[in-house]
Protein backbone atom coordinates (compact mmCIF):
# COMPACT_ATOMS: atom_id res chain seq x y z
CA UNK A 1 0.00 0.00 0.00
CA UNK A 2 1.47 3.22 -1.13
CA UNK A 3 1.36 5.89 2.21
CA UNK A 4 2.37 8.86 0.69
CA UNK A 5 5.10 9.20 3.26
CA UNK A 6 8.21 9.70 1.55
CA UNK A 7 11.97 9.16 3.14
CA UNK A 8 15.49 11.80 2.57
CA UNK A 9 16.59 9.55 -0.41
CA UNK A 10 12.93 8.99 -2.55
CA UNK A 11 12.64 12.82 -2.05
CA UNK A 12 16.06 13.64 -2.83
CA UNK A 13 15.45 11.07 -6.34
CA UNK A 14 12.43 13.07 -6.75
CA UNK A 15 13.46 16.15 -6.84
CA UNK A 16 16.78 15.30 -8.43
CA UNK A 17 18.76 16.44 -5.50
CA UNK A 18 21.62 15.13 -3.25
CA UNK A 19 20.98 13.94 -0.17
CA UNK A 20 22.90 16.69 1.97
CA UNK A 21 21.39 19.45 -0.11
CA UNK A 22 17.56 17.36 0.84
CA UNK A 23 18.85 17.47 4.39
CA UNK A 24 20.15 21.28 4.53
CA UNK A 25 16.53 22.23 2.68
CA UNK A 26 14.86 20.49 5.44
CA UNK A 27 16.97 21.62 8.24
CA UNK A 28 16.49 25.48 6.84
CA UNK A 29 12.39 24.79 6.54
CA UNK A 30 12.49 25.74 3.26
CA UNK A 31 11.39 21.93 2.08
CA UNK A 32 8.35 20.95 4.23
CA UNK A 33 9.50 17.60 6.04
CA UNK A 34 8.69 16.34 9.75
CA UNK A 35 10.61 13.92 12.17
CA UNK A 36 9.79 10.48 12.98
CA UNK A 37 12.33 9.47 15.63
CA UNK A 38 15.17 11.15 14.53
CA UNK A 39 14.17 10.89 11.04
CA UNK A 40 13.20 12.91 8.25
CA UNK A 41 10.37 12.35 6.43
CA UNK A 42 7.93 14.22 4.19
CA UNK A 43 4.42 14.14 2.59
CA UNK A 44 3.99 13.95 -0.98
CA UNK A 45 1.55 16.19 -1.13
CA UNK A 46 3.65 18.67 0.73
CA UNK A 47 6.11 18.20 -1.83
CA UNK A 48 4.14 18.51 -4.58
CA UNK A 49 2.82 21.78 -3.24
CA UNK A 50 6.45 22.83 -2.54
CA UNK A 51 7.46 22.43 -6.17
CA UNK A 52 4.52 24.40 -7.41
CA UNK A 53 5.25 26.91 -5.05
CA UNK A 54 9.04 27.38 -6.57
CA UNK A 55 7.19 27.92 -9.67
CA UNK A 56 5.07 30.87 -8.48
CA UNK A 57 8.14 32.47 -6.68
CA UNK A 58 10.43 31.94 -10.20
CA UNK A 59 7.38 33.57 -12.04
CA UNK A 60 7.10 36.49 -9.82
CA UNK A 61 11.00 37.73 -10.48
CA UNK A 62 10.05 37.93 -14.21
């Protein structure tokens, strides 16, 4: 059963990031993500909305 909780590395494939850059993202709250005993993890929707988000902002300095 897919969850739709997603882990450093699927999000880091997803978004065609490293790992540390995934981490420092996180760490900065600029990538929405949430800790599960000690680790990150993230929603996909969350994601999702993230991405569309960097669209708006990359629009807006046009």
């Amino acid at each position: 059963m897919k969850s739709g909780i997603l882990t450093v590395k699927e999000v880091a494939e997803y978004l065609k990031l490293n790992e540390k850059t995934t981490y420092r993202l996180t760490a900065e709250g600029k990538l929405p993500g949430f800790k599960v005993g000690g680790s990150w993890r993230f929603r996909e929707i969350d994601v999702n909305r993230w991405i569309v988000a960097q669209f708006r902002i990359d629009e807006g300095s046009k």
